[in-house]
Protein backbone atom coordinates (compact mmCIF):
# COMPACT_ATOMS: atom_id res chain seq x y z
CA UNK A 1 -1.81 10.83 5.88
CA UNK A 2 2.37 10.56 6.55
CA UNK A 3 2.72 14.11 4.32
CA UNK A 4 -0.14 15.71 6.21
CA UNK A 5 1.06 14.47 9.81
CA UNK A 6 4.37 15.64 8.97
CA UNK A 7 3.57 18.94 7.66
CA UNK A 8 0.85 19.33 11.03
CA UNK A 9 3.75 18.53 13.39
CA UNK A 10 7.00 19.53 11.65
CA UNK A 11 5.79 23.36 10.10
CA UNK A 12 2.65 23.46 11.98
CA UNK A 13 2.38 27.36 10.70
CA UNK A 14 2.32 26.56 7.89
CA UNK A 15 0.02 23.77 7.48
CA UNK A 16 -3.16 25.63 5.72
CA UNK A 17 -1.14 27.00 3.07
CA UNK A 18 0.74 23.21 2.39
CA UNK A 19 -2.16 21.12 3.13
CA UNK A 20 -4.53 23.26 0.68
CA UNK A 21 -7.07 21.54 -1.30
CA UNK A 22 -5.32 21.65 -4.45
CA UNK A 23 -2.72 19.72 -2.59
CA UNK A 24 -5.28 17.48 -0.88
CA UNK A 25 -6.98 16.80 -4.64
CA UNK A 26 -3.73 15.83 -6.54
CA UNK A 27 -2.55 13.50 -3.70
CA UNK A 28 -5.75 11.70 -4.15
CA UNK A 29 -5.63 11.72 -7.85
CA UNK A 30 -1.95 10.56 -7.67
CA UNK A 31 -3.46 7.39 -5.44
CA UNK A 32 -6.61 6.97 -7.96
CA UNK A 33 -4.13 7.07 -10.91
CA UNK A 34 -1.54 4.58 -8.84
CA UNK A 35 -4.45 2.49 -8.77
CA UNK A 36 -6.06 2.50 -11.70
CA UNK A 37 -2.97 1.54 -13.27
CA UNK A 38 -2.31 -1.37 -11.22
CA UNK A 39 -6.15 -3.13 -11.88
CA UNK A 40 -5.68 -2.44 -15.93
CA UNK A 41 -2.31 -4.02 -15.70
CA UNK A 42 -3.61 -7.06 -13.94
CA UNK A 43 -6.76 -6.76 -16.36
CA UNK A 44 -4.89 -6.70 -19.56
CA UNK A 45 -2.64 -9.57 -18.37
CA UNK A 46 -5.95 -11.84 -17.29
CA UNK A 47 -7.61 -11.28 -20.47
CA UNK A 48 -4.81 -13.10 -22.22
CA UNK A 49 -4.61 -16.23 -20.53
CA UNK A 50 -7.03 -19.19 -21.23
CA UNK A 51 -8.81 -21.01 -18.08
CA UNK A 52 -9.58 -24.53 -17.61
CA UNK A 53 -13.50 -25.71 -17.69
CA UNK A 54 -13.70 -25.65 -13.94
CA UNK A 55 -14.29 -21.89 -12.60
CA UNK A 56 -14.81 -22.77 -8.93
CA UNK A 57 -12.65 -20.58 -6.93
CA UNK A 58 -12.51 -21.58 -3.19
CA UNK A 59 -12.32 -18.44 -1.73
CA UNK A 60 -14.55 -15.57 -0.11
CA UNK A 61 -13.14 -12.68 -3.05
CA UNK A 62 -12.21 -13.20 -6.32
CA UNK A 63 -8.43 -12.76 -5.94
CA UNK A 64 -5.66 -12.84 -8.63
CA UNK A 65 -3.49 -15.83 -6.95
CA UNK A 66 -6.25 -18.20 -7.34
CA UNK A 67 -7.45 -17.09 -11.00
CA UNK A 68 -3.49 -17.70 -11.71
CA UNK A 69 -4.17 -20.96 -10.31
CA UNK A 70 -7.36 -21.82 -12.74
CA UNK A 71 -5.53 -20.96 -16.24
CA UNK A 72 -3.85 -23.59 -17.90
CA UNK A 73 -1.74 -21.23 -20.05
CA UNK A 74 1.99 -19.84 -18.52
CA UNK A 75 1.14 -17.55 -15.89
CA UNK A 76 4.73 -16.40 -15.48
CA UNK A 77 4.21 -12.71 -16.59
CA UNK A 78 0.86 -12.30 -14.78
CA UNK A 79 2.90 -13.08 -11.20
CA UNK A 80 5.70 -11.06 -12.70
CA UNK A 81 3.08 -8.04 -13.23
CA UNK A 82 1.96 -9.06 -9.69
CA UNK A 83 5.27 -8.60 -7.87
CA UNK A 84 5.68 -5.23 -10.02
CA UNK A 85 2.29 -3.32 -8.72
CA UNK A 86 2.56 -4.83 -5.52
CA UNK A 87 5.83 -3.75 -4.77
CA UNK A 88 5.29 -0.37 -6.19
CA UNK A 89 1.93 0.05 -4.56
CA UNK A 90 3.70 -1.44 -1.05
CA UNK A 91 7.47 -0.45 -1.57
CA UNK A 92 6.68 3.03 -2.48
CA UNK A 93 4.46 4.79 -0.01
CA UNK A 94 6.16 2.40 2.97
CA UNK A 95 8.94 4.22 1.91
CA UNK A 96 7.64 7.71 1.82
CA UNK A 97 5.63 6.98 5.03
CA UNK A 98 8.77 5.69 6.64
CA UNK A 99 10.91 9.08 5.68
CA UNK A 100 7.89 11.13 6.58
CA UNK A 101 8.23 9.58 10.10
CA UNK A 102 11.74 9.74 10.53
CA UNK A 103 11.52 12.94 9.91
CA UNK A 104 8.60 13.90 12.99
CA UNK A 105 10.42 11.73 15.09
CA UNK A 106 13.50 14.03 14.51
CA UNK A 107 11.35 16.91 14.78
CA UNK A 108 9.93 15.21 18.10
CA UNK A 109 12.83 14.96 19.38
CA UNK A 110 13.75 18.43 19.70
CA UNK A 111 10.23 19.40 21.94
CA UNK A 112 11.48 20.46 25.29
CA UNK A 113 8.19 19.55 26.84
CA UNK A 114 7.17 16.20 27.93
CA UNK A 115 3.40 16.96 26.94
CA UNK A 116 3.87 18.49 23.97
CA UNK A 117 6.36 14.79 23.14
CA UNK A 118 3.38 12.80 24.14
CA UNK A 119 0.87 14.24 22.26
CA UNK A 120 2.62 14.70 18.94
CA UNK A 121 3.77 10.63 19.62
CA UNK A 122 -0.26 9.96 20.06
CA UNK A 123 -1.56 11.77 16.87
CA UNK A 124 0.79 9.59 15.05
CA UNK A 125 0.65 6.38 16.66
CA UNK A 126 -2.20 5.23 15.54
CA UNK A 127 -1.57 6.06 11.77
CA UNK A 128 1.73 4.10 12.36
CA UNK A 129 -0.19 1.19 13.76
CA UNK A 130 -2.81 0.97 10.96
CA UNK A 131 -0.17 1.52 7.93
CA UNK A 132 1.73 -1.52 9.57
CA UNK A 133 -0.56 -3.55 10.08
CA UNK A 134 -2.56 -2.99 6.54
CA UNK A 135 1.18 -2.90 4.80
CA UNK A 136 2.50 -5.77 6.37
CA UNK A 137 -0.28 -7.74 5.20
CA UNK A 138 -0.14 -6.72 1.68
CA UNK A 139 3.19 -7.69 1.99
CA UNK A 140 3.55 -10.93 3.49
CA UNK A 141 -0.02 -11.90 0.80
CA UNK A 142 1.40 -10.49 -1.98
CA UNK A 143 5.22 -10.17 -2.33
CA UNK A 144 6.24 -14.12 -1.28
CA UNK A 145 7.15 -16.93 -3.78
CA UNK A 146 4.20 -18.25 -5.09
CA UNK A 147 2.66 -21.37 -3.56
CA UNK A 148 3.64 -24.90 -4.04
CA UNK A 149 1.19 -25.77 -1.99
CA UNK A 150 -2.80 -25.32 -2.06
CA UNK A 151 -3.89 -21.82 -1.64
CA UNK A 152 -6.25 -22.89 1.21
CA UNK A 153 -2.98 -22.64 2.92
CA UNK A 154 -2.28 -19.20 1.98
């Protein structure tokens, strides 16, 4: 959404022949691929670890911090594999979505006119809002210490 913004505000002449569908298809197979890579990791690393005779897990979604919390084998390399795909899947496109922006707001920044500021500011406002918001949380969930505590508190 970053790339496509970016391309619709920064080379706005060019956008049909950068957005094109082959374009559009690999940048969703890159994300299915990103994905898929991350849930065999945490798969493979799950299979291996044996789990205590209680299987009650608290919680609304079957989440990987509290399945760490239920095996009664070293779970050391599971969080390590945790803080890996997180960080990629949180670290990376933040990144990219943060250079993407810095570079409309550059762009931006050169419009003479106020109205033509204000609405290239409110097609990507939103999108900055929502990527905050849903990358922040993956953030502050996923990429702290793990708990001493219960994870009701978490």
């Amino acid at each position: 959404m970053a790339y496509d913004r970016y391309v619709a505000i920064c080379k706005p002449l060019l956008y049909k022949v950068t957005m094109s569908h082959q374009v559009c298809l690999l940048l969703m197979v890159g994300v299915y691929a990103m994905e898929l890579v991350g849930a065999m990791a945490h798969t493979e690393c799950m299979v291996r670890l044996s789990f205590y005779e209680s299987n009650i897990i608290s919680h609304y979604i079957c989440d990987i911090p509290p399945l760490l919390k239920l095996s009664c084998t070293s779970t050391s390399i599971n969080e390590l594999v945790v803080f890996v795909v997180v960080g990629v899947n949180v670290i990376g496109p933040s990144l990219i979505i943060f250079i993407s922006y810095t570079l409309i707001l550059s762009n931006i920044s050169s419009i003479c006119s106020t109205e033509g500021r204000s609405k290239a500011f409110s097609t990507c406002s939103s999108h900055i809002i929502a990527v905050s918001l849903f990358f922040g949380a993956l953030a502050f969930m996923y990429l702290t210490p793990s708990p001493t505590g219960s994870l009701d508190q978490d």
